[in-house]
Structure formats: C-alpha cells, structure tokens
N, C-alpha and C. Protein backbone atom coordinates (compact mmCIF):
# COMPACT_ATOMS: atom_id res chain seq x y z
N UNK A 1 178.14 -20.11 276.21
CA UNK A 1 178.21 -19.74 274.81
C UNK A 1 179.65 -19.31 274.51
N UNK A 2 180.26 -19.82 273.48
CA UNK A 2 181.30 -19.52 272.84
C UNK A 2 181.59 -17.84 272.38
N UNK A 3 182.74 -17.34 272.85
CA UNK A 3 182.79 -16.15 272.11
C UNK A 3 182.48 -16.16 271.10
N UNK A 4 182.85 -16.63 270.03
CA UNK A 4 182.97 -16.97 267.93
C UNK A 4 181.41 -16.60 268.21
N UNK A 5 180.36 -17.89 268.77
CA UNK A 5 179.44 -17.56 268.47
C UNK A 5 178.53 -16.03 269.35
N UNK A 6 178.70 -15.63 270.47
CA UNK A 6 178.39 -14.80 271.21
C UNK A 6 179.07 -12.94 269.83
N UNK A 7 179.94 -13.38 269.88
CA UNK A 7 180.26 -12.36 268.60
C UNK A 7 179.20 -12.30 267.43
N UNK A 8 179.02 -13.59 266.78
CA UNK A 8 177.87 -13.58 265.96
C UNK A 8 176.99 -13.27 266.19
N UNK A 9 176.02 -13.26 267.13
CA UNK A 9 174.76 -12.92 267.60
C UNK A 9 174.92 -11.79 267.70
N UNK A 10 175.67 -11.00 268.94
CA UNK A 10 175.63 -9.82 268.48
C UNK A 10 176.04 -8.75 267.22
N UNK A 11 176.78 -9.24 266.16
CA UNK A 11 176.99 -8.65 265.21
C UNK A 11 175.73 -8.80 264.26
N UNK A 12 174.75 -9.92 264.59
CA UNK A 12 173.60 -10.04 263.60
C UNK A 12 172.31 -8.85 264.97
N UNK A 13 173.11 -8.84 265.69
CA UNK A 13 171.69 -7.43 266.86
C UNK A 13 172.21 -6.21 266.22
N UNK A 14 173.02 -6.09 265.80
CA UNK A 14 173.92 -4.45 265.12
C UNK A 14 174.34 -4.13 266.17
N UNK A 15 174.82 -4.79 267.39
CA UNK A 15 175.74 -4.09 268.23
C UNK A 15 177.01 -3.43 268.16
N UNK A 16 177.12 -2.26 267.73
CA UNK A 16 178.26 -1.45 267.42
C UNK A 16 179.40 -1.86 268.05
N UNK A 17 179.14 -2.28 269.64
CA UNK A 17 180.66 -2.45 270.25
C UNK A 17 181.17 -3.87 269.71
N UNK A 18 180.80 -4.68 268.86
CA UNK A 18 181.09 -5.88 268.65
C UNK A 18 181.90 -5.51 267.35
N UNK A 19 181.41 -4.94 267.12
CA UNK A 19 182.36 -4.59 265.33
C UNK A 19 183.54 -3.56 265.90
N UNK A 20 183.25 -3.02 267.33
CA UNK A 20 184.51 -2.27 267.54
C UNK A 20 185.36 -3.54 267.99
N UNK A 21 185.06 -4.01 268.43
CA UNK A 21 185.76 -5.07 269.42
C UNK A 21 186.80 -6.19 268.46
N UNK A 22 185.85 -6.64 267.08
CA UNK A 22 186.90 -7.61 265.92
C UNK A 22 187.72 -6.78 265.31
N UNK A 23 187.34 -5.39 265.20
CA UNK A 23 188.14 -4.55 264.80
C UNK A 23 189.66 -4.31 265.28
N UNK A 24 189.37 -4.32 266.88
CA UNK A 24 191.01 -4.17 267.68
C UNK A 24 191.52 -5.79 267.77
N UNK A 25 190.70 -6.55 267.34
CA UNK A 25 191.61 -7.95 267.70
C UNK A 25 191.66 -8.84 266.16
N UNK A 26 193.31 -8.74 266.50
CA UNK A 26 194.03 -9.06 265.09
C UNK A 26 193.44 -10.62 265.15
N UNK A 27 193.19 -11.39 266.27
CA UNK A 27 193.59 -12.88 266.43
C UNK A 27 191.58 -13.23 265.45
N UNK A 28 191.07 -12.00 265.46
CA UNK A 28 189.49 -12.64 264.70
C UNK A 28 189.38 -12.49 263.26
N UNK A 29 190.32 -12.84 262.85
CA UNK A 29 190.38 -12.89 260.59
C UNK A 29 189.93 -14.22 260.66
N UNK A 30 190.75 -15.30 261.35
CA UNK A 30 190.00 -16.30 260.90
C UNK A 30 188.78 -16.89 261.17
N UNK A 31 187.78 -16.32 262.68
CA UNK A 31 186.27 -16.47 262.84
C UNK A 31 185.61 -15.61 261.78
N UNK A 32 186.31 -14.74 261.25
CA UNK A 32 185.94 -13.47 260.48
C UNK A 32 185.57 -14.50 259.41
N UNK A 33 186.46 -15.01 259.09
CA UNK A 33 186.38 -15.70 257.60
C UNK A 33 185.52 -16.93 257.99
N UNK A 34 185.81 -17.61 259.02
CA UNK A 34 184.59 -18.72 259.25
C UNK A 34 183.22 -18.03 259.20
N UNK A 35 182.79 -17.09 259.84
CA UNK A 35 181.49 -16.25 259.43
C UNK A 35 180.80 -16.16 258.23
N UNK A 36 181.68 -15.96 257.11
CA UNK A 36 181.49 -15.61 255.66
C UNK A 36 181.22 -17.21 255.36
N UNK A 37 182.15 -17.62 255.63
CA UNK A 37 182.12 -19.18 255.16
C UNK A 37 180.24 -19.92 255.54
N UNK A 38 180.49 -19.82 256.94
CA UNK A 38 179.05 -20.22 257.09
C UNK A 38 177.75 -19.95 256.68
N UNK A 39 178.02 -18.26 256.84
CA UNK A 39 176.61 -17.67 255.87
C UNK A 39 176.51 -17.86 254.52
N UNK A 40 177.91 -18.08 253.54
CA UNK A 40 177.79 -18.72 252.33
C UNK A 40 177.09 -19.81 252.17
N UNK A 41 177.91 -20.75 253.11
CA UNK A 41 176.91 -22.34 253.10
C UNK A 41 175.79 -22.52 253.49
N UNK A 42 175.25 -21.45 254.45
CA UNK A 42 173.51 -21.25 254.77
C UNK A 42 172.94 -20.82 253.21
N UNK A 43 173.67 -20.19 252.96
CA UNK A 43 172.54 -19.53 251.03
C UNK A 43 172.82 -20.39 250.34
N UNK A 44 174.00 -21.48 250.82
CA UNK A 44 173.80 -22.74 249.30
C UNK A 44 173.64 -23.45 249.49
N UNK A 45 172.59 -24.08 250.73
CA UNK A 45 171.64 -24.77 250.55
C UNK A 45 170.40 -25.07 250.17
N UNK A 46 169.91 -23.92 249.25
CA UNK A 46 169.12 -24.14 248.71
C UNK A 46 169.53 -24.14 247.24
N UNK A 47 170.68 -24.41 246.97
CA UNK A 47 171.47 -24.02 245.39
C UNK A 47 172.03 -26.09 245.72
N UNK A 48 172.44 -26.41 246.58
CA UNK A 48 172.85 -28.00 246.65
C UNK A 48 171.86 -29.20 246.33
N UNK A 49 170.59 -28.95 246.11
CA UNK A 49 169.85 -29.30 244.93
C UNK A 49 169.99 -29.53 243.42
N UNK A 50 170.11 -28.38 243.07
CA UNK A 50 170.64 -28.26 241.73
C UNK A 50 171.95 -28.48 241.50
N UNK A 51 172.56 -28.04 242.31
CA UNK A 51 173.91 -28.04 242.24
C UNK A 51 174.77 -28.85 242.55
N UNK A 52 174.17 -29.70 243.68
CA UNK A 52 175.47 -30.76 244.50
C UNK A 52 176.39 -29.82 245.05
N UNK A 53 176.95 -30.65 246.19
CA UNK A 53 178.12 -30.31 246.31
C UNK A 53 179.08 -29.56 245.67
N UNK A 54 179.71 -29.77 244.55
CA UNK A 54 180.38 -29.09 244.08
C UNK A 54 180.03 -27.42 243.73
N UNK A 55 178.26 -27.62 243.02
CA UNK A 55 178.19 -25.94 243.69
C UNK A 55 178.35 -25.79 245.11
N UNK A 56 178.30 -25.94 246.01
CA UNK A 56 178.21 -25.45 247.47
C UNK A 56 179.47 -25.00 247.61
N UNK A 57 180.58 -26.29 247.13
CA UNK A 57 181.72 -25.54 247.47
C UNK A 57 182.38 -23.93 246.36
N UNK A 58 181.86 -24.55 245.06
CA UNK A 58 182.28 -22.83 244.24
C UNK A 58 181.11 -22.14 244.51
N UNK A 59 180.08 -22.09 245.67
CA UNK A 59 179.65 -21.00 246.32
C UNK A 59 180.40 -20.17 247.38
N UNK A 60 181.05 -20.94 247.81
CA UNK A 60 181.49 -21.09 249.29
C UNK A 60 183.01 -20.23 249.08
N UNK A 61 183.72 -20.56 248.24
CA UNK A 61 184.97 -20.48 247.64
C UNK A 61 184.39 -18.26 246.33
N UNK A 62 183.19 -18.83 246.30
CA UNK A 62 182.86 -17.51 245.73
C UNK A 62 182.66 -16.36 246.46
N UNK A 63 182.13 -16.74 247.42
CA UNK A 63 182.07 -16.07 248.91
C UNK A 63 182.83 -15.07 249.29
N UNK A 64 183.87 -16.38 249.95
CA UNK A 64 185.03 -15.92 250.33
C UNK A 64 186.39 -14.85 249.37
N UNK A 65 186.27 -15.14 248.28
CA UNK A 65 186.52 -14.64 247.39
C UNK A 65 185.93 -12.97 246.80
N UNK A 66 184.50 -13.31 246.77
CA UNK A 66 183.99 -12.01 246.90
C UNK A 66 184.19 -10.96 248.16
N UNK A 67 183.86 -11.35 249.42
CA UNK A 67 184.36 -10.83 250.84
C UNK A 67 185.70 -9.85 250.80
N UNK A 68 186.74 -11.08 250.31
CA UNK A 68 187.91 -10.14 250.39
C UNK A 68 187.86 -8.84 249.53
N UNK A 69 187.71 -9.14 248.54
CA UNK A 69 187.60 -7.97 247.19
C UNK A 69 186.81 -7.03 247.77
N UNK A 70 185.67 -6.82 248.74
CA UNK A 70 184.67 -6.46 248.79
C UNK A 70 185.28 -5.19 249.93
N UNK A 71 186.20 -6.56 251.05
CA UNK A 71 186.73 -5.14 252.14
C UNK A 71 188.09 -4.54 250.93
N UNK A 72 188.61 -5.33 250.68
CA UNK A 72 189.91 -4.53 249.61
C UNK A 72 188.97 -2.94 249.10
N UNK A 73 188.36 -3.12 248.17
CA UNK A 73 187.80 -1.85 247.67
C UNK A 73 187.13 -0.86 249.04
N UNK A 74 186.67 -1.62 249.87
CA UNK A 74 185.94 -0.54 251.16
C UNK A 74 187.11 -0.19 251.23
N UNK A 75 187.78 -0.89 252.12
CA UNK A 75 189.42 -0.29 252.59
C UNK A 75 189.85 0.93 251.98
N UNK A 76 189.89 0.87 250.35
CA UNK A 76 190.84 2.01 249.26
C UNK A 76 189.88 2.54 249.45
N UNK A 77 188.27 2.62 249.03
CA UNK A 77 187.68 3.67 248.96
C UNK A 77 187.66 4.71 250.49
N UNK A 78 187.19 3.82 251.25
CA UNK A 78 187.04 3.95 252.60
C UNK A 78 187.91 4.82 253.15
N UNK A 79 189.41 4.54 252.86
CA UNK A 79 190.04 5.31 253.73
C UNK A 79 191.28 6.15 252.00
N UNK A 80 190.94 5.82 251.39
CA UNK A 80 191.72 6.59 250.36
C UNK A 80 190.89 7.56 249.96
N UNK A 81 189.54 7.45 249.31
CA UNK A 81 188.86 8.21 248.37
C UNK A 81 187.74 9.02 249.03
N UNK A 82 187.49 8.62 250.20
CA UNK A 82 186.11 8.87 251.22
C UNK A 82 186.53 9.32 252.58
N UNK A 83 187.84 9.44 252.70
CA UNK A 83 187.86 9.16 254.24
C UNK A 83 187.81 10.96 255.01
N UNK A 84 187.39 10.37 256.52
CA UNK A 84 187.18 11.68 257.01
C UNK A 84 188.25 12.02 258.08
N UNK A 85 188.33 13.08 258.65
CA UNK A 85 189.89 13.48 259.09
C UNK A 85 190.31 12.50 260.01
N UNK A 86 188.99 11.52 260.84
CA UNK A 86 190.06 10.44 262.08
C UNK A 86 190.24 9.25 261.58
N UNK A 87 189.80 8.79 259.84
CA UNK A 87 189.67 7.49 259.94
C UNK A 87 190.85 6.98 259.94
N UNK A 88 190.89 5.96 259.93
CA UNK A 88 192.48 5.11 260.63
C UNK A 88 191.94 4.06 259.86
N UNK A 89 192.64 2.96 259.43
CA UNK A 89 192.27 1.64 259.69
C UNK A 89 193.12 1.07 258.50
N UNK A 90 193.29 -0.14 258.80
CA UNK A 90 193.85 -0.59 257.91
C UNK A 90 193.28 -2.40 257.54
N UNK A 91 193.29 -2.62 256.49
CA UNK A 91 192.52 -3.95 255.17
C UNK A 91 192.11 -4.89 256.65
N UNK A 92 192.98 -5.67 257.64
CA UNK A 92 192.80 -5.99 258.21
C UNK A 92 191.31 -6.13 259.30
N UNK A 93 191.18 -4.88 259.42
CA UNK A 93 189.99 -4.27 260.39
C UNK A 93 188.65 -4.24 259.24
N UNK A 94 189.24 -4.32 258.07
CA UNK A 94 187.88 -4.06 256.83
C UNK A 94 187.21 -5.69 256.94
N UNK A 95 188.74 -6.63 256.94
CA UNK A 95 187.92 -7.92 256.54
C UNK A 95 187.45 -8.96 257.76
N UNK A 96 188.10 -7.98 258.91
CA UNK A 96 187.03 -8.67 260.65
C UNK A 96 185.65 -7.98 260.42
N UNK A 97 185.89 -6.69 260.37
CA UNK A 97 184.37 -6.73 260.52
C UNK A 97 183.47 -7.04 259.85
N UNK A 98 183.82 -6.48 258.27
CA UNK A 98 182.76 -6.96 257.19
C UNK A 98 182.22 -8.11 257.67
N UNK A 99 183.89 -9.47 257.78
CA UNK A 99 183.15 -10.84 257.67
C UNK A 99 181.81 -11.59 259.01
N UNK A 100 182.27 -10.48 259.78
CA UNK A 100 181.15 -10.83 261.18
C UNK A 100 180.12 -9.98 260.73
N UNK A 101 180.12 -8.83 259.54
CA UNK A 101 178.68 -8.89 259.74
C UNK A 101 177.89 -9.64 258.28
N UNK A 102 178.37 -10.26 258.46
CA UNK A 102 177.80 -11.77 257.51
C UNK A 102 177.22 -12.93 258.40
N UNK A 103 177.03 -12.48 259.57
CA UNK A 103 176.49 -13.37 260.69
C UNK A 103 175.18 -13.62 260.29
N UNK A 104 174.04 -11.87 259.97
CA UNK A 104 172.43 -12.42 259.97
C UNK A 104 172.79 -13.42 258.39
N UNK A 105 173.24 -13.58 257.65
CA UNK A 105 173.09 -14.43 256.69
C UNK A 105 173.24 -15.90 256.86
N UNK A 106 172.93 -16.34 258.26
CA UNK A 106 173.33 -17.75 258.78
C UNK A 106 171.65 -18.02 258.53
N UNK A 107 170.65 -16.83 258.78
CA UNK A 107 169.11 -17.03 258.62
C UNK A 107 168.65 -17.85 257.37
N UNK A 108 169.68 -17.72 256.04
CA UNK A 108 169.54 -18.26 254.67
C UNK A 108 169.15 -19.46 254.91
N UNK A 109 169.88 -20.56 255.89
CA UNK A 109 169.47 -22.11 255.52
C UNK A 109 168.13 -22.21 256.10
N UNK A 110 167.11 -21.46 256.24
CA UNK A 110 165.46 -21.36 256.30
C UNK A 110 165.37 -21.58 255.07
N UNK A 111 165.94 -21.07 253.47
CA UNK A 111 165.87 -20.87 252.42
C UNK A 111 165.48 -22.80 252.26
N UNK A 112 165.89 -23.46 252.53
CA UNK A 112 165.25 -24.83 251.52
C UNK A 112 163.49 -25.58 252.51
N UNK A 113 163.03 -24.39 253.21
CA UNK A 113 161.63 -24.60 253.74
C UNK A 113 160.69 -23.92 252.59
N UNK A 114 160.22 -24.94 251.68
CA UNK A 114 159.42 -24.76 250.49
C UNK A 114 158.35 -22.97 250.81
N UNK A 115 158.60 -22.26 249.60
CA UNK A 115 158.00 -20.66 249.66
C UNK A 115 159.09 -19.81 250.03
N UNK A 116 159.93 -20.45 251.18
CA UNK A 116 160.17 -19.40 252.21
C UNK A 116 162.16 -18.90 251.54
N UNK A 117 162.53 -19.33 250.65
CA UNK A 117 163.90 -18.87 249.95
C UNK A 117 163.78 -18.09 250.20
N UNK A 118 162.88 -17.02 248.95
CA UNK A 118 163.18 -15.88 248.18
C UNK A 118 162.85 -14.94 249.32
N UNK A 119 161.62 -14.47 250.53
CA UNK A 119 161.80 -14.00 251.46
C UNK A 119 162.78 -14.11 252.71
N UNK A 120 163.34 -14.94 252.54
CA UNK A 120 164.44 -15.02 253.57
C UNK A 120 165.81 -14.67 253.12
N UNK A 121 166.14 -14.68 251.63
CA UNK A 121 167.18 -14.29 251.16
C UNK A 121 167.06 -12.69 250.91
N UNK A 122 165.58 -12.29 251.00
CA UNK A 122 165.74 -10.71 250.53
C UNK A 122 165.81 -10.16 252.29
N UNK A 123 165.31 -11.06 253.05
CA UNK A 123 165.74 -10.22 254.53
C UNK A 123 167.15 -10.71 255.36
N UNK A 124 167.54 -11.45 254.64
CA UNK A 124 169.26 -11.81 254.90
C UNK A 124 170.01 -10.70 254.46
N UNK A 125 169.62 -10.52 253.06
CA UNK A 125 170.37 -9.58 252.33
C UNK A 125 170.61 -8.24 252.60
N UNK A 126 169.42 -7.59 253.24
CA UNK A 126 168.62 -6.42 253.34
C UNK A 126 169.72 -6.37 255.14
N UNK A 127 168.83 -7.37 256.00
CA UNK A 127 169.58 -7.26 257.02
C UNK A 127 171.24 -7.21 256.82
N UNK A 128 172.27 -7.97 256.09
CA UNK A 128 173.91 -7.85 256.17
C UNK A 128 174.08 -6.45 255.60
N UNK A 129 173.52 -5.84 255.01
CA UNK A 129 173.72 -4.78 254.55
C UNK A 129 173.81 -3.90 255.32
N UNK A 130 172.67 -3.46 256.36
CA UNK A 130 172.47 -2.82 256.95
C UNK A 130 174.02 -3.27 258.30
N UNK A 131 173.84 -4.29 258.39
CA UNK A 131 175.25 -4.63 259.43
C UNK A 131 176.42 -4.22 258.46
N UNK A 132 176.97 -4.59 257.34
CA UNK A 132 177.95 -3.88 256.74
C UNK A 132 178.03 -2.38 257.28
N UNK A 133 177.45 -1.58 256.94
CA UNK A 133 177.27 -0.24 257.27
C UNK A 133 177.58 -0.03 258.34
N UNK A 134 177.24 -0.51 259.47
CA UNK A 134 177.53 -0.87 260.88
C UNK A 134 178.81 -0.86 260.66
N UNK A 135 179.41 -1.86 260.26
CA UNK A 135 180.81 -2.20 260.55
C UNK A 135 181.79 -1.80 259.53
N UNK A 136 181.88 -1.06 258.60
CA UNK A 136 182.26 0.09 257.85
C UNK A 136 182.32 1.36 258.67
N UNK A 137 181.41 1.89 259.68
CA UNK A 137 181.44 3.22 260.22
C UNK A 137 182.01 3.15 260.61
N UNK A 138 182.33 2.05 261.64
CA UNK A 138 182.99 1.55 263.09
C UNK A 138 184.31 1.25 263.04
N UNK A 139 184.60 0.39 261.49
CA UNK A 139 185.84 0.66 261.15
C UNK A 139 186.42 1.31 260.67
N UNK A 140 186.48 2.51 259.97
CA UNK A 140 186.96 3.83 259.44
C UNK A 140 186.27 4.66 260.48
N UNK A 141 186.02 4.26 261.88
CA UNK A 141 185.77 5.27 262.30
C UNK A 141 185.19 6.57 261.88
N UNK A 142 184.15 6.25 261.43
CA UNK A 142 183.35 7.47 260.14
C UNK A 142 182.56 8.16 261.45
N UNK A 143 181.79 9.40 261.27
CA UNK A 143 180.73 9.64 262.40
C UNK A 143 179.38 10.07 261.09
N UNK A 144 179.65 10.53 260.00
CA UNK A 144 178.49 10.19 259.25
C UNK A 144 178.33 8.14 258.77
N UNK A 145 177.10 7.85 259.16
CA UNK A 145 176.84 6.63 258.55
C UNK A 145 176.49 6.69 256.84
N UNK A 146 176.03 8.30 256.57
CA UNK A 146 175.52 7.80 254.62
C UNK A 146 176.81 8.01 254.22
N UNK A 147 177.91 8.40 254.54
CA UNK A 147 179.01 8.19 253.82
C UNK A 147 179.52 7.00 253.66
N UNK A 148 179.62 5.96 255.18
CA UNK A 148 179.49 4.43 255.00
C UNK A 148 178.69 3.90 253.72
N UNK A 149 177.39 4.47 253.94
CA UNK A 149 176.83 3.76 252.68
C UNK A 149 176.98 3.90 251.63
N UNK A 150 177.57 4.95 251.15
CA UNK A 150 177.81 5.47 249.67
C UNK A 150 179.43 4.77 249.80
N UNK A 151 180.44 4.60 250.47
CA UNK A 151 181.53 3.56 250.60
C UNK A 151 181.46 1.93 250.19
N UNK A 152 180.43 1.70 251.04
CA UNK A 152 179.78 -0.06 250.70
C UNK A 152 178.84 -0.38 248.91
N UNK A 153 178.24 0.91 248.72
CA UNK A 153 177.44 0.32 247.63
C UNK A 153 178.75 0.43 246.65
N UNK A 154 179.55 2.05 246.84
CA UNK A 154 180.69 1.95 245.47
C UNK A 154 181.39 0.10 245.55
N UNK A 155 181.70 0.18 246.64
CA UNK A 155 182.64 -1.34 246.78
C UNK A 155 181.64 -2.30 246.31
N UNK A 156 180.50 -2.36 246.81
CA UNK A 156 179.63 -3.22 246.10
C UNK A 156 179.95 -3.53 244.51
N UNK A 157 179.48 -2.35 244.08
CA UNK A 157 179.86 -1.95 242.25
C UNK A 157 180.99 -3.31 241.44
N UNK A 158 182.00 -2.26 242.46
CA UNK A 158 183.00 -2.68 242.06
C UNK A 158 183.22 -4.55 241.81
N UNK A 159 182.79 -5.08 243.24
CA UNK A 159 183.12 -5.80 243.28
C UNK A 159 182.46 -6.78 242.55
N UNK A 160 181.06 -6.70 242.13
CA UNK A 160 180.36 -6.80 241.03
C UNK A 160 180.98 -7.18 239.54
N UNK A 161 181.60 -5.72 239.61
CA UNK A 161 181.76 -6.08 238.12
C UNK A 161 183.17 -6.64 238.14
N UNK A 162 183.61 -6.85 239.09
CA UNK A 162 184.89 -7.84 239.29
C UNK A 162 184.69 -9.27 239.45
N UNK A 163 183.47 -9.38 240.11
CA UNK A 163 183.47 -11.36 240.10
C UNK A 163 182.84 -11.32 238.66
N UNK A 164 181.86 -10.55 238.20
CA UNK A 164 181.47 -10.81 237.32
C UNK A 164 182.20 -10.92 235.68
N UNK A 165 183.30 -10.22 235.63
CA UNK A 165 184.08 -10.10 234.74
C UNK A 165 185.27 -12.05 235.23
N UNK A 166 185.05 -12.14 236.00
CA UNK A 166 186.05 -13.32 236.76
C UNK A 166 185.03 -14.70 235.82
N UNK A 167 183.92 -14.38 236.46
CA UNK A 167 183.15 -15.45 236.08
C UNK A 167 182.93 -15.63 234.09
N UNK A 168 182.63 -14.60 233.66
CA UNK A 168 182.97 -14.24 232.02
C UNK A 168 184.21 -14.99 231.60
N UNK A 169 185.07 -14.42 232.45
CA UNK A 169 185.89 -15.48 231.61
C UNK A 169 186.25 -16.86 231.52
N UNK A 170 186.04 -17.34 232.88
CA UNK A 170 185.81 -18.94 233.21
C UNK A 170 184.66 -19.65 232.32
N UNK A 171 183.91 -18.83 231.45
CA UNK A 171 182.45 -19.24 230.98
C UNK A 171 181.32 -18.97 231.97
N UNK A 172 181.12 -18.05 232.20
CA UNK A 172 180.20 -17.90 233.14
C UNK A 172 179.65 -18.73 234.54
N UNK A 173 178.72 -18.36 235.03
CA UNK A 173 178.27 -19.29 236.38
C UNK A 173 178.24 -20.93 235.93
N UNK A 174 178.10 -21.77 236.54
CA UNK A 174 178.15 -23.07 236.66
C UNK A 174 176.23 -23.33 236.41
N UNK A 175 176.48 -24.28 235.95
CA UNK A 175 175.06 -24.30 235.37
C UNK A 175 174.32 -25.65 236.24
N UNK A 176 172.57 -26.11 235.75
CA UNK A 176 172.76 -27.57 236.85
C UNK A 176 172.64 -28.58 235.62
C-alpha cells in the first residue's frame, strides 16, 4: 500500500498521529489537495447526471476552492482569534491536514447506488467533520477539542457566506 493512500485510510480511522504526521511534512500539500480533489469527485458523481462533466469539474474546482478558504479562516481564527498559549502553526499545516481529512468523503461515490445518496452524503459529511476537528486540534495543537469545534463551524460560517456571496455574483449555482 502506498503511503498517499495508507495516509488516507488512516485519516478516514481518526488516527491522530496521521494528522500529526501531514502536519510536519511540508512535501504533503499536494496529496493534501489530491484528497480534496478526490472526495469532491466521489460527491459529484451523483451531480454528473444532471450535470455532465462540466459540473464535476466546477464541483471539483469548487472544492478545492472552498478547502483553501476554509483552512485560511481556521488558520486566522485558529491561531489569531482562538488560540491557546502552545498553538503554533502556520496556513500550511491548516491545508495538509484539513485536506486529508477529506479522505472519509471518498465513501460519497456509493451516492449514485439508487436510495443510498442522501444517507451516505449525511454520513460522509457527519464523518469529515468529525475528522476536521481531529485535524484542527492536532494542528493548532489545541488540548481542548470544543474549542476546535467552535474554530471549524466559525470557519465553516465564514466560508459559507464567502462561496456563497462568490456564487451570487457569477449568477448563482449552475443549473441542469
């Protein structure tokens, strides 16, 4: 088994030392970002129906896009607005780990087995979340985890009303 993927697996078990581990190695931004990439294209396959291709890729491209914004705001909040006396870290370490723990969201391409989307996207979802948190503590070195979480949902927010204000002005989502 490939590290890239041996990393994934364990970042979708919540193994803490794995999110410590992309954290100290500068050389994993770009599996980081292949991660995001893939679990994007696992959830838009059930949108490449309606969508074609071309949605898959302004899913894919939305993704990635969202991701960054997503550690950007953890990062400021994280270690500007929230942080506790050891955290350290810097954007870098926000967007390895976040993007590995976008691993359980590889479960999404179950999503085009007729019924089974909408439960597999709410335990994709449910599960990266819970790995975010993971890899938010681990990277700001936090030792409370609800402060992680009150870090991830603000960035959440944010980032929300940032694609969403993005998408407003382009004319909204892409339609089929």
């Amino acid at each position: 088994m490939t590290p890239f993927v041996s990393r994934m697996i364990r970042a979708s078990m919540l193994d803490v030392h794995v999110y410590e581990e992309v954290e100290a190695d500068k050389s994993a931004l770009g599996p980081a970002m292949a991660v995001v990439a893939l679990s994007s294209l696992a959830g838009g396959v059930v949108l490449f129906e309606a969508l074609g291709v071309e949605g898959m890729v302004i899913g894919t491209t939305g993704a990635l896009i969202g991701w960054f914004i997503w550690a950007f705001m953890t990062y400021f909040i994280g270690t500007k607005l929230l942080p506790e006396p050891q955290t350290h870290a810097d954007l870098g370490q926000l967007l390895r780990t976040i993007g590995f723990s976008s691993a359980p969201g590889l479960i999404r391409v179950l999503g085009f087995i007729p019924g089974l989307a909408d439960p597999v996207h709410l335990i994709a979802g449910i599960w990266m979340l819970v790995a975010m948190v993971i890899a938010v503590r681990q990277a700001l070195d936090y030792h409370s985890t609800l402060r992680a979480v009150g870090v991830c949902v603000i960035g959440w927010v944010v980032q929300v009303l940032v694609v969403g204000s993005v998408l407003l002005m382009f004319g909204g989502p892409p339609g089929p």
